[in-house]
C-alpha atoms as a PDB file:
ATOM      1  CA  UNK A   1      88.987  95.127  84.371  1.00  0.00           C
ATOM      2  CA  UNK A   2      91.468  96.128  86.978  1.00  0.00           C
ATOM      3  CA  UNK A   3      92.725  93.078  87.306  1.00  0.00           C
ATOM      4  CA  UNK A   4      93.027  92.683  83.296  1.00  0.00           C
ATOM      5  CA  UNK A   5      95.434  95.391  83.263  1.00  0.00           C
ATOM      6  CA  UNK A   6      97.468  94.388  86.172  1.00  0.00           C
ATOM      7  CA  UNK A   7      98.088  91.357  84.267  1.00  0.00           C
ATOM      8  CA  UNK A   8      99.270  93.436  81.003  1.00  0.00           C
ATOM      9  CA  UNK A   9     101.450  95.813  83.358  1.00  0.00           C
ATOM     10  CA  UNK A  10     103.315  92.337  84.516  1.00  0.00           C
ATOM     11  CA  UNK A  11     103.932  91.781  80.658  1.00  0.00           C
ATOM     12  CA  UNK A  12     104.911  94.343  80.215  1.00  0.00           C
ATOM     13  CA  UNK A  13     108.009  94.576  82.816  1.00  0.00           C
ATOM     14  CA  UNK A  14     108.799  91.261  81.304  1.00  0.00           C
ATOM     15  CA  UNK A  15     107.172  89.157  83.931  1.00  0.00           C
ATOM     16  CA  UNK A  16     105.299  85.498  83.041  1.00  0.00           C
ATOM     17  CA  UNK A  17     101.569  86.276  85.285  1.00  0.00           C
ATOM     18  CA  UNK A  18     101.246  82.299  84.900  1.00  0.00           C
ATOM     19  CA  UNK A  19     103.980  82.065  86.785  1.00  0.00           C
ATOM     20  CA  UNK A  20     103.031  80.812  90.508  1.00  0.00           C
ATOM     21  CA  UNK A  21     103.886  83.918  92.155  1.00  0.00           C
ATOM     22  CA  UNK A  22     101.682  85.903  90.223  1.00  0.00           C
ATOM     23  CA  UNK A  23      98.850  83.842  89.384  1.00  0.00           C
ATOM     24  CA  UNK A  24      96.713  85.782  91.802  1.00  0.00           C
ATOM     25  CA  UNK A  25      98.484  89.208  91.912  1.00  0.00           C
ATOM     26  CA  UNK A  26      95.893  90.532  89.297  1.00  0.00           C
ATOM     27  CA  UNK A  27      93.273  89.858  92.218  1.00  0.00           C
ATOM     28  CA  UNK A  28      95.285  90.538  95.056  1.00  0.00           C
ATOM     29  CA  UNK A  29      96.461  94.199  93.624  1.00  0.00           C
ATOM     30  CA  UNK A  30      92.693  95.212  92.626  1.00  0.00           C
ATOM     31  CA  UNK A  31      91.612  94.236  96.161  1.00  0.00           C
ATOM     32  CA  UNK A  32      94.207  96.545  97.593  1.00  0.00           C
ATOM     33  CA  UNK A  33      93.876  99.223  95.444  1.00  0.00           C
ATOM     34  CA  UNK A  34      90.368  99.337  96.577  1.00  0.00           C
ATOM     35  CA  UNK A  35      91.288  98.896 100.108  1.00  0.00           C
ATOM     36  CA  UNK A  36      93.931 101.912  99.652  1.00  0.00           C
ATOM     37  CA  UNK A  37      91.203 104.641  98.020  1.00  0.00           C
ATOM     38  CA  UNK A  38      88.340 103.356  99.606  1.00  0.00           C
ATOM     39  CA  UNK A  39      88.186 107.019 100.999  1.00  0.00           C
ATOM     40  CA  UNK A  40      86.622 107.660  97.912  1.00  0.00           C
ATOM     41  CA  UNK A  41      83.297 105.784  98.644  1.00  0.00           C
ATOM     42  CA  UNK A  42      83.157 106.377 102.512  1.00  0.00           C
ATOM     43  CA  UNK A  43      80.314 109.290 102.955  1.00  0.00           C
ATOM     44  CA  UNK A  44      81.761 111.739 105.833  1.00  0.00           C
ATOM     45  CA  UNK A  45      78.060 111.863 107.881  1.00  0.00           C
ATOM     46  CA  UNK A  46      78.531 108.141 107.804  1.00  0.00           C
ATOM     47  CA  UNK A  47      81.832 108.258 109.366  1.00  0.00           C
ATOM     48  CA  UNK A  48      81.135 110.834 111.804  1.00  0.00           C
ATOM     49  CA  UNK A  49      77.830 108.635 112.831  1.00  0.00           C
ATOM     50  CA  UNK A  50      76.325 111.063 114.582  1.00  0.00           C
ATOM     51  CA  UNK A  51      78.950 111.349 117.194  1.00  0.00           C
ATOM     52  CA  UNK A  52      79.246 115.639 117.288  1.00  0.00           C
ATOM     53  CA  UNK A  53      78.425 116.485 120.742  1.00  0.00           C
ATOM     54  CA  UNK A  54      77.077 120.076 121.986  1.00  0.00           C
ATOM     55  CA  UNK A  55      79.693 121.270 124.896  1.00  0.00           C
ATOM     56  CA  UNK A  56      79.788 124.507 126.349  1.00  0.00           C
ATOM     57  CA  UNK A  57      83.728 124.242 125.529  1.00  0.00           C
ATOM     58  CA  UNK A  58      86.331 126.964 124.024  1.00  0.00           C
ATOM     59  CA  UNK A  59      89.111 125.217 125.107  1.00  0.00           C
ATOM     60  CA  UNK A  60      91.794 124.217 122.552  1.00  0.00           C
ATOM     61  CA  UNK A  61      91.190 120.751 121.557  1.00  0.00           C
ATOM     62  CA  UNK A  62      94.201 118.745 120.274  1.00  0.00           C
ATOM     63  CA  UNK A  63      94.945 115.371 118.826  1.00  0.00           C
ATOM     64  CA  UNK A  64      97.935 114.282 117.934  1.00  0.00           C
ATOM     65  CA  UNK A  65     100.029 111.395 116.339  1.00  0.00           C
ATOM     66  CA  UNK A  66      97.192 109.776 114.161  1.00  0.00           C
ATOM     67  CA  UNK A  67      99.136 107.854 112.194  1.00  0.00           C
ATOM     68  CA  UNK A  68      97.890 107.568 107.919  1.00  0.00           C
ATOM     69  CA  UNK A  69      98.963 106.058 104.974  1.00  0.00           C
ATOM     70  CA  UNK A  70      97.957 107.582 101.786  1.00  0.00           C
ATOM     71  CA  UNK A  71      98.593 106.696  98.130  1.00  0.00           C
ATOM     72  CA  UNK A  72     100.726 109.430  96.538  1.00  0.00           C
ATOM     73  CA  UNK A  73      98.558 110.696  92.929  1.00  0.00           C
ATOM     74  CA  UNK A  74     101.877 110.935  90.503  1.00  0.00           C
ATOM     75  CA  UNK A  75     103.593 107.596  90.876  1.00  0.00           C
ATOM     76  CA  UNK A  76     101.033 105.802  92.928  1.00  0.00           C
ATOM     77  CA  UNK A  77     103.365 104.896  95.272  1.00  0.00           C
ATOM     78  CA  UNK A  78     102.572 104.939  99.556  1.00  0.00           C
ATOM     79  CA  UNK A  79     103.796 108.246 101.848  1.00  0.00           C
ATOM     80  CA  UNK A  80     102.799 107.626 105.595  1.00  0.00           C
ATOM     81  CA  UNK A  81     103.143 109.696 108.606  1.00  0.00           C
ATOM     82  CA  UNK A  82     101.380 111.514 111.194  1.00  0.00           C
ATOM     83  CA  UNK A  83      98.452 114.063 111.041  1.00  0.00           C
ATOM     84  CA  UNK A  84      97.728 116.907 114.574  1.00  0.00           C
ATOM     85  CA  UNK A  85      94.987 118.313 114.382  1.00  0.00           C
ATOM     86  CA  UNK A  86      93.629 121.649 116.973  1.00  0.00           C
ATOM     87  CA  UNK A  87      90.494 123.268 117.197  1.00  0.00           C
ATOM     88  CA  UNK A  88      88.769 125.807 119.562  1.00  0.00           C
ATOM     89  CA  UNK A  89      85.163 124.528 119.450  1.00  0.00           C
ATOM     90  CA  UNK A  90      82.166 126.522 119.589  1.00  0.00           C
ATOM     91  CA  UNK A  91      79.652 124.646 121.301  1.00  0.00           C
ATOM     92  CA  UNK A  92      80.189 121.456 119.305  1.00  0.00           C
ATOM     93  CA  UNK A  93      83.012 118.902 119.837  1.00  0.00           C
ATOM     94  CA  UNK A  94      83.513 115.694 117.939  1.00  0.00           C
ATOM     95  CA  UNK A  95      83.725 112.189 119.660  1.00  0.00           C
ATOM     96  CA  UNK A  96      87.382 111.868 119.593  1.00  0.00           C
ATOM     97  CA  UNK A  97      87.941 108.696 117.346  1.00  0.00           C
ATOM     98  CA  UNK A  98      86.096 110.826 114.442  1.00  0.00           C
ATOM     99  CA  UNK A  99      88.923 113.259 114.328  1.00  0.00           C
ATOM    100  CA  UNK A 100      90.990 109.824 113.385  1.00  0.00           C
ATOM    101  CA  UNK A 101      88.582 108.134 111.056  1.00  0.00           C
ATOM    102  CA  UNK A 102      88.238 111.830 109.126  1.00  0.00           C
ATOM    103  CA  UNK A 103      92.276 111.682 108.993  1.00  0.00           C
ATOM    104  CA  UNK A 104      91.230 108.143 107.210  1.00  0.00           C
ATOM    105  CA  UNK A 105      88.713 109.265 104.556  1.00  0.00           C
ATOM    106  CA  UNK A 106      91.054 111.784 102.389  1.00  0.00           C
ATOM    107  CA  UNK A 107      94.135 109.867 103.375  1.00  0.00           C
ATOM    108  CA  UNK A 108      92.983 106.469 101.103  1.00  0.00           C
ATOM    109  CA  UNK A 109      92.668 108.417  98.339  1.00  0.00           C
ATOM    110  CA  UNK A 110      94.610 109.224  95.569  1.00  0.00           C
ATOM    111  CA  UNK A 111      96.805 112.257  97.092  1.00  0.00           C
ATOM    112  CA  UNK A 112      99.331 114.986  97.861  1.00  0.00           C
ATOM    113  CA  UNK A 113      99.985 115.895 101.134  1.00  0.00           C
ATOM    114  CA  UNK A 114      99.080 119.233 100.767  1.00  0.00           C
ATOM    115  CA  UNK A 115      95.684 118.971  99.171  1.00  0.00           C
ATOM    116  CA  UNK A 116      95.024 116.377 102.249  1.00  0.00           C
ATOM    117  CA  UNK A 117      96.145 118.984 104.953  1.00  0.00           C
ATOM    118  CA  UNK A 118      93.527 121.330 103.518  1.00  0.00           C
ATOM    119  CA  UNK A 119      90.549 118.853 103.279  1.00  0.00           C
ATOM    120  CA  UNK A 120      90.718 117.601 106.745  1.00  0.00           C
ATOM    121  CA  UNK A 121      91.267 120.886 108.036  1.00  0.00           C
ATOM    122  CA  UNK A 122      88.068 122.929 105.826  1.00  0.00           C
ATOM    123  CA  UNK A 123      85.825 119.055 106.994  1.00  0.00           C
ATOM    124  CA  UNK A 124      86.106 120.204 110.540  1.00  0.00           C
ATOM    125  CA  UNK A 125      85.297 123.308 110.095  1.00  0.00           C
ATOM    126  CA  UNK A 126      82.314 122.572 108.084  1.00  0.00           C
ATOM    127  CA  UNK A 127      81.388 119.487 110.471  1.00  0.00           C
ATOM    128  CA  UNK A 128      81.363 121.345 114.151  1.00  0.00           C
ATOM    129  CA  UNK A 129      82.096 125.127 112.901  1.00  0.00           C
ATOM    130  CA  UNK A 130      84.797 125.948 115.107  1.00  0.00           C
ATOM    131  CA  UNK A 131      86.261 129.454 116.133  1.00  0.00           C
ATOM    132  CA  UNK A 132      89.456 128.041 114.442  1.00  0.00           C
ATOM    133  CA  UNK A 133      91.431 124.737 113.413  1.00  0.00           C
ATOM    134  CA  UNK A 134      95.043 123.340 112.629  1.00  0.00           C
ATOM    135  CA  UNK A 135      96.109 120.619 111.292  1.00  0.00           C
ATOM    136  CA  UNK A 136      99.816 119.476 110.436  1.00  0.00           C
ATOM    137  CA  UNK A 137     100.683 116.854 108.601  1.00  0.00           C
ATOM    138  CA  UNK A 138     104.108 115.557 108.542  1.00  0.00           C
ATOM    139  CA  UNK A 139     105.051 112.500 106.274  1.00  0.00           C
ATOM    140  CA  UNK A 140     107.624 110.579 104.631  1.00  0.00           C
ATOM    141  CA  UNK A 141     106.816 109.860 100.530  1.00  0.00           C
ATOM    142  CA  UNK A 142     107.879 106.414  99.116  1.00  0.00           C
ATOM    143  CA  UNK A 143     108.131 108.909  95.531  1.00  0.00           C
ATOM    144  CA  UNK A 144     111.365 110.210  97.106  1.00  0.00           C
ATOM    145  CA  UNK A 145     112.813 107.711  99.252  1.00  0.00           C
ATOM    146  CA  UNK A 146     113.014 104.477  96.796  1.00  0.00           C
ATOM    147  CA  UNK A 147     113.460 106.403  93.477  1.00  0.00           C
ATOM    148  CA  UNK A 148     114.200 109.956  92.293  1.00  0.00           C
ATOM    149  CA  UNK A 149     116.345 111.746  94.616  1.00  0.00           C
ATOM    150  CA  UNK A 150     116.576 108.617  96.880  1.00  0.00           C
ATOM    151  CA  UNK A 151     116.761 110.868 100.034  1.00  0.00           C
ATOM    152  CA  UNK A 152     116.146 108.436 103.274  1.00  0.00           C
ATOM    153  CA  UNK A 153     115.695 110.596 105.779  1.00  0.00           C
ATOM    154  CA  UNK A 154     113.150 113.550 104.294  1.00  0.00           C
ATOM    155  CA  UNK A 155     110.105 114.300 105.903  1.00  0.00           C
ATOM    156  CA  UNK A 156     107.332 116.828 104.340  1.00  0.00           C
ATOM    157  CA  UNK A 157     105.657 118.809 106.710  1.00  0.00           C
ATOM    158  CA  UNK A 158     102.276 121.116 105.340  1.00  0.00           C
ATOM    159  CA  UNK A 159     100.065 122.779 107.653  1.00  0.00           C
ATOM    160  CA  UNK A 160      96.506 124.554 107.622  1.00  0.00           C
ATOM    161  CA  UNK A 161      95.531 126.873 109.805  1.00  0.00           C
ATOM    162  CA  UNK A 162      91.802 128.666 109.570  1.00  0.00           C
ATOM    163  CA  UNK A 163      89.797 131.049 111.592  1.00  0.00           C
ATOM    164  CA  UNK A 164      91.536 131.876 114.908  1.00  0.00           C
ATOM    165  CA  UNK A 165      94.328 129.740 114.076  1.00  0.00           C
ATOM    166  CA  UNK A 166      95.279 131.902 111.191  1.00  0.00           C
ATOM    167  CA  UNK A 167      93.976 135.378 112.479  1.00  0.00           C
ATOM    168  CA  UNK A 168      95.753 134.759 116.323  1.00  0.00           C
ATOM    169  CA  UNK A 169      99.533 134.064 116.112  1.00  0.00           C
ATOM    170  CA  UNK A 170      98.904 132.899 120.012  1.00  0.00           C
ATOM    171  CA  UNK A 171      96.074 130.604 119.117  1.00  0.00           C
ATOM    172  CA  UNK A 172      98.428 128.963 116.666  1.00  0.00           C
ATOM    173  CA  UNK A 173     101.661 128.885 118.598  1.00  0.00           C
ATOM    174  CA  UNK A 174     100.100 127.477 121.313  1.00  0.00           C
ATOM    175  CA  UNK A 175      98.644 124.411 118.930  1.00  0.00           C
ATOM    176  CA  UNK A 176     101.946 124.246 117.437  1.00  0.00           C
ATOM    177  CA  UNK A 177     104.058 124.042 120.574  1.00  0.00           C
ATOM    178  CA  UNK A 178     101.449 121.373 122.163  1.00  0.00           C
ATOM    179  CA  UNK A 179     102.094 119.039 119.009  1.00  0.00           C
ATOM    180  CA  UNK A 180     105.488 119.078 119.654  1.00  0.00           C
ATOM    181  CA  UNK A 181     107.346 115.903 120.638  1.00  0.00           C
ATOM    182  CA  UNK A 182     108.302 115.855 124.209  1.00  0.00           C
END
C-alpha cells in the first residue's frame, strides 16, 4: 500500500517511477519509513530488558550528548540533535545504554520536539521513580533549514524538568551547568 502511494506521489511531482532511478524507490521509501517510526512498535519493558538496577544511590545521574534523529509530524521531514538527560535516583538506576535506547523509542516516531522532551522525561520517571529528572533536548529541524524561513544556523532547545528538578532551582542548575559544553 505504502509503496502504491509513493509511486502516485512521484506522479504526481511529474516524475516517470519506471524510470531507472526510481524503479525501486516505492520499496526503498516504505522500508525507511518503517525504519524511521519503528518507535512505534518497540514495547519500552522490551527495551529496557530488565536492565533497572537497585543502588543505594542519590547522586545526580547525567548523560549527555545522545545523539537522535526524529521525523518531524507536519512536513515529515528529519530534525536531529542531541538529548541530556539527569536524574537523582531513588534506589533504582538504569543500565546506562537504556537511557540511550529510551532517547530512541519516541525519537522514530512521528514528532515535535517538545512532545518528545516530555515523553522521555515522564518514561523515566515512571520506569525507576526518581526524586527528580531533566532532560534537554536541543535540535536542528530540516522544516526550517531547507524550506520556510531557510534559517541555517537555528537550533531548538525544549527542556523538562519534574520532581526535584522542577521544585529545587539547585537541583536543576546543577544538571543544567553539567550538560554544558566544556
Amino acid at each position: 500500500m505504502i509503496e502504491e502511494e509513493i509511486r502516485k506521489i512521484l506522479l504526481d511531482l511529474g516524475e516517470d517511477p519506471d524510470r531507472e532511478g526510481l524503479l525501486k524507490t516505492p520499496e526503498r521509501v516504505r522500508k525507511s519509513l518503517q525504519f524511521l517510526t519503528r518507535g512505534y512498535k518497540q514495547d519500552i519493558d522490551a527495551v529496557i530488558h530488565g536492565a533497572i538496577f537497585h543502588e543505594d544511590c542519590d547522586d545526580m545521574i547525567i548523560v549527555r550528548n545522545i545523539e537522535f534523529y526524529s521525523m518531524c509530524e507536519h512536513h515529515m521531514l528529519p530534525f536531529f540533535g542531541k538529548c541530556h538527560i539527569g536524574y537523582v535516583p531513588k534506589g533504582k538506576v538504569f543500565g546506562v545504554s537504556k537511557l540511550a535506547r529510551l532517547v530512541d523509542v519516541f525519537a522514530r516516531r512521528l514528532q515535535i520536539q517538545e512532545r518528545m522532551t516530555r515523553q522521555i522525561a515522564a518514561q523515566i520517571m515512571e520506569s525507576v521513580a526518581p526524586d527528580g529528572v531533566g532532560v534537554v533536548v536541543e535540535a536542528q529541524h530540516l522544516c526550517m533549514l531547507m524550506r520556510g524561513v531557510e534559517k541555517q544556523n537555528s537550533v531548538m532547545k525544549t527542556s523538562c524538568m519534574l520532581g526535584s528538578f522542577r521544585r529545587a532551582e539547585a537541583t536543576r542548575l546543577e544538571f543544567l551547568n553539567l550538560i554544558k559544553e566544556g
